[in-house]
N, C-alpha and C. Protein backbone atom coordinates (compact mmCIF):
# COMPACT_ATOMS: atom_id res chain seq x y z
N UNK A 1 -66.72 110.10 42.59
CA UNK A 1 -66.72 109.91 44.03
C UNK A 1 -65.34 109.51 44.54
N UNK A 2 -64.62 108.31 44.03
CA UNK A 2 -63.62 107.95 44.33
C UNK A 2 -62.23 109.15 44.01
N UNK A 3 -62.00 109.78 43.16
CA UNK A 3 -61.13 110.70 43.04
C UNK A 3 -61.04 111.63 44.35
N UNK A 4 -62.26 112.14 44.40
CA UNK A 4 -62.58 113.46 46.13
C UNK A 4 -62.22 112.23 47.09
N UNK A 5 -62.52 111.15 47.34
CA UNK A 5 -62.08 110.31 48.48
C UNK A 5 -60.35 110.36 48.91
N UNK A 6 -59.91 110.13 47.40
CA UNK A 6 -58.44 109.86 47.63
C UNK A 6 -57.84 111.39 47.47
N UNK A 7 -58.27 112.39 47.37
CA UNK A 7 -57.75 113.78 47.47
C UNK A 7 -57.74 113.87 49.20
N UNK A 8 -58.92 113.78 49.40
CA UNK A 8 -59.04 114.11 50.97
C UNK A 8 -58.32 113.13 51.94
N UNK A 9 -57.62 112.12 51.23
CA UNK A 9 -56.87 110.99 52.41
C UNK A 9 -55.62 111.45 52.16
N UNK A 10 -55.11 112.09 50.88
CA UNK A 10 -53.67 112.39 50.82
C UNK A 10 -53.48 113.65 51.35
N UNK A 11 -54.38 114.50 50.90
CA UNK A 11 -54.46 115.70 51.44
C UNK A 11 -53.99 115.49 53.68
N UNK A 12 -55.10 114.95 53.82
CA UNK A 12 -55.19 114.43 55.26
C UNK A 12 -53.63 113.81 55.68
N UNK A 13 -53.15 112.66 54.99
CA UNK A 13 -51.78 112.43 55.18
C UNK A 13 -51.06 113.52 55.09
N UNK A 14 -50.68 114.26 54.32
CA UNK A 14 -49.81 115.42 54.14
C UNK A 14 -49.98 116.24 55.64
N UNK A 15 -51.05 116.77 55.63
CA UNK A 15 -50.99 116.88 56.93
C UNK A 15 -51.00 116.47 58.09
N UNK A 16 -51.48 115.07 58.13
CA UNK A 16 -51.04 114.34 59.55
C UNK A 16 -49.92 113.96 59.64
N UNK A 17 -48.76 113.12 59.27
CA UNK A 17 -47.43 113.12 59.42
C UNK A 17 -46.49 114.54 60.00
N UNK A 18 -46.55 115.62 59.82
CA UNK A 18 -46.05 116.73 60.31
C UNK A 18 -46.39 116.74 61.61
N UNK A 19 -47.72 116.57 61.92
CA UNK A 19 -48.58 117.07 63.07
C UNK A 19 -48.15 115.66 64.48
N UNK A 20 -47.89 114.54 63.58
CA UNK A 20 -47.44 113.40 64.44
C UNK A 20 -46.30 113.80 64.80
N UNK A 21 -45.17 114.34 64.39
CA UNK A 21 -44.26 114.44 64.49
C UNK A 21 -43.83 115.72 65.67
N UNK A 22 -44.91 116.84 65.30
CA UNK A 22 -45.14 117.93 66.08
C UNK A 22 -45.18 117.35 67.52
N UNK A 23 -46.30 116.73 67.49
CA UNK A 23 -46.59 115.68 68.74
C UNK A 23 -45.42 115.44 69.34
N UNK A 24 -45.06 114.30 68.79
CA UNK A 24 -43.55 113.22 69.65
C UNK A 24 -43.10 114.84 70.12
N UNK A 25 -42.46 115.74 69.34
CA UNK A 25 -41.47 116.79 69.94
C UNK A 25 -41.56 117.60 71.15
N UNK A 26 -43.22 117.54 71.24
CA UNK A 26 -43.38 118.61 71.75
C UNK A 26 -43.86 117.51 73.38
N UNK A 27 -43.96 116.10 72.96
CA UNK A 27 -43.79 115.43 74.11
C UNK A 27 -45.54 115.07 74.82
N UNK A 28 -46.27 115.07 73.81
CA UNK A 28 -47.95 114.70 73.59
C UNK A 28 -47.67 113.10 72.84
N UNK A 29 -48.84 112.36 73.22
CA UNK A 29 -48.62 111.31 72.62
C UNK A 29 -49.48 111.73 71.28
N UNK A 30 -48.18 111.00 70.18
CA UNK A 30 -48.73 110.83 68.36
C UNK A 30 -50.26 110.64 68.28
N UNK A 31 -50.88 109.99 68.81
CA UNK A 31 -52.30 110.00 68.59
C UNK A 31 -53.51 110.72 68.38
N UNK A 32 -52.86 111.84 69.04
CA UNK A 32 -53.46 113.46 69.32
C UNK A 32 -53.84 113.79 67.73
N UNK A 33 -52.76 113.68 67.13
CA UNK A 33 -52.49 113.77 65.71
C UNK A 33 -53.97 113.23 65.02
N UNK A 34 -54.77 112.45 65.37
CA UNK A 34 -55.61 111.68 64.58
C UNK A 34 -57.05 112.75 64.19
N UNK A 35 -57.03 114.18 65.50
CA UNK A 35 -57.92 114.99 65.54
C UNK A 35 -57.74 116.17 64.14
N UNK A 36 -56.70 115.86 63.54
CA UNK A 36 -56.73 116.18 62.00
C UNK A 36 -57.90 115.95 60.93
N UNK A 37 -58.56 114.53 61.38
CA UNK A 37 -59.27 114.19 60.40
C UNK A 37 -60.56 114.13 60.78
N UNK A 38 -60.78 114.78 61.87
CA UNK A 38 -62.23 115.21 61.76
C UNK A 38 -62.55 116.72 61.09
N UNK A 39 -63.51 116.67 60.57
CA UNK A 39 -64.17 117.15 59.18
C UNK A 39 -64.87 118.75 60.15
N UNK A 40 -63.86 119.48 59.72
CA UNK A 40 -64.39 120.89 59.60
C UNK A 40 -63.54 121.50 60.31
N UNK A 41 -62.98 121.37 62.06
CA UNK A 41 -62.31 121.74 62.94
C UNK A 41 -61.75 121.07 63.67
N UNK A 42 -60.89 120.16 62.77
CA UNK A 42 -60.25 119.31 63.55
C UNK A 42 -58.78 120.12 63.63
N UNK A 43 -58.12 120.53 62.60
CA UNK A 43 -57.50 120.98 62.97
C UNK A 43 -57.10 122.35 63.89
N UNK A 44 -58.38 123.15 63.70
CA UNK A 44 -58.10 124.44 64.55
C UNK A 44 -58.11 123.73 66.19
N UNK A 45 -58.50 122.08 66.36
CA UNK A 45 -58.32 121.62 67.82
C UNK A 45 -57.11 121.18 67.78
N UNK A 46 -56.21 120.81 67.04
CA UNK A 46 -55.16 120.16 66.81
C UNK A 46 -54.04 122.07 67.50
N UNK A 47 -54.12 122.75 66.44
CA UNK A 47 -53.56 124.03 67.02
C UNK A 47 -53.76 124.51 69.04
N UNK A 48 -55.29 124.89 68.60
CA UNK A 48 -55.61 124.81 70.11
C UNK A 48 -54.60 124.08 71.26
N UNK A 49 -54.61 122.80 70.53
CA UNK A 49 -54.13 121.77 71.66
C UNK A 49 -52.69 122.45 72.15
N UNK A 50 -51.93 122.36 71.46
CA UNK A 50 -51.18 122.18 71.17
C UNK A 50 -50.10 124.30 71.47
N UNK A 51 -51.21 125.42 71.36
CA UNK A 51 -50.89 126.85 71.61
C UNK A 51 -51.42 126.85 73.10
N UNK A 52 -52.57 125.65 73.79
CA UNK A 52 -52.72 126.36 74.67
C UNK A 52 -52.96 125.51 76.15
N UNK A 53 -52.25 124.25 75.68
CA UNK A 53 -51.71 123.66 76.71
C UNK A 53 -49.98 123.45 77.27
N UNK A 54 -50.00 123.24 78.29
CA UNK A 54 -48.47 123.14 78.58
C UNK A 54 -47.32 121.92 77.75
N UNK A 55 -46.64 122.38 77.17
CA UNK A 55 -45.88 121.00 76.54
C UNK A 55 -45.29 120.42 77.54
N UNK A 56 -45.17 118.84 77.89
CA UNK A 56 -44.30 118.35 78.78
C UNK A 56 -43.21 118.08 78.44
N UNK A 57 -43.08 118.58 77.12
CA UNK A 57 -41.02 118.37 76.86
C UNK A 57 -40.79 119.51 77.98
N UNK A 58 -41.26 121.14 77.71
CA UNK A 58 -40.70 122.08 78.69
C UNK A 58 -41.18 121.93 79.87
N UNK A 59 -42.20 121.43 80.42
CA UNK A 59 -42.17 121.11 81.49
C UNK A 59 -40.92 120.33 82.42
N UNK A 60 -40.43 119.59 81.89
CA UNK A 60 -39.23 118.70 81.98
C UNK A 60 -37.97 119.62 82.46
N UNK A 61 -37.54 120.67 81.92
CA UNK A 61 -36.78 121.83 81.25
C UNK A 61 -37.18 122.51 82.22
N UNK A 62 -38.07 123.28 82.79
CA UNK A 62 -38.18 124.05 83.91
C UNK A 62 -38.16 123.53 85.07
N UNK A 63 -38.31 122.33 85.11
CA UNK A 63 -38.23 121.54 86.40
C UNK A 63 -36.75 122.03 86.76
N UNK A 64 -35.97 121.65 85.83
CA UNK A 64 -34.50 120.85 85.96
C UNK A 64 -34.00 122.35 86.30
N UNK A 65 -34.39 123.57 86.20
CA UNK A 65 -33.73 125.19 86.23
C UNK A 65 -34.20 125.25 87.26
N UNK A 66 -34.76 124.91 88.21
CA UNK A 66 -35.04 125.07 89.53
C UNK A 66 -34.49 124.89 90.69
């Protein structure tokens, strides 16, 4: 039991640190990041989020070309 526990938390880290980071850049708060670790489709919401909302870093960026 304990071995699959700690696969799936490192596993899970490996991929949440990138995805936090994705976050800060793209100007979403890091927390967003936490929808990684729900169990089955967390991440295809994490993508979602992230392909099909507006980033407010470029939001920022098109303002300023105006």
């Amino acid at each position: 039991m304990f071995p699959e526990v700690f696969q799936v938390l490192i596993i899970g880290l490996l991929i949440f640190l990138p995805v936090v980071l994705i976050y800060k850049k793209a100007g979403f708060h890091p927390a967003w990041a936490a929808l990684v670790f729900l169990p089955g489709f967390g991440l295809l919401l994490v993508f979602m989020q992230l392909a099909l909302q507006p980033w407010p870093n470029l939001r920022d960026k098109t303002e300023h070309l105006r």
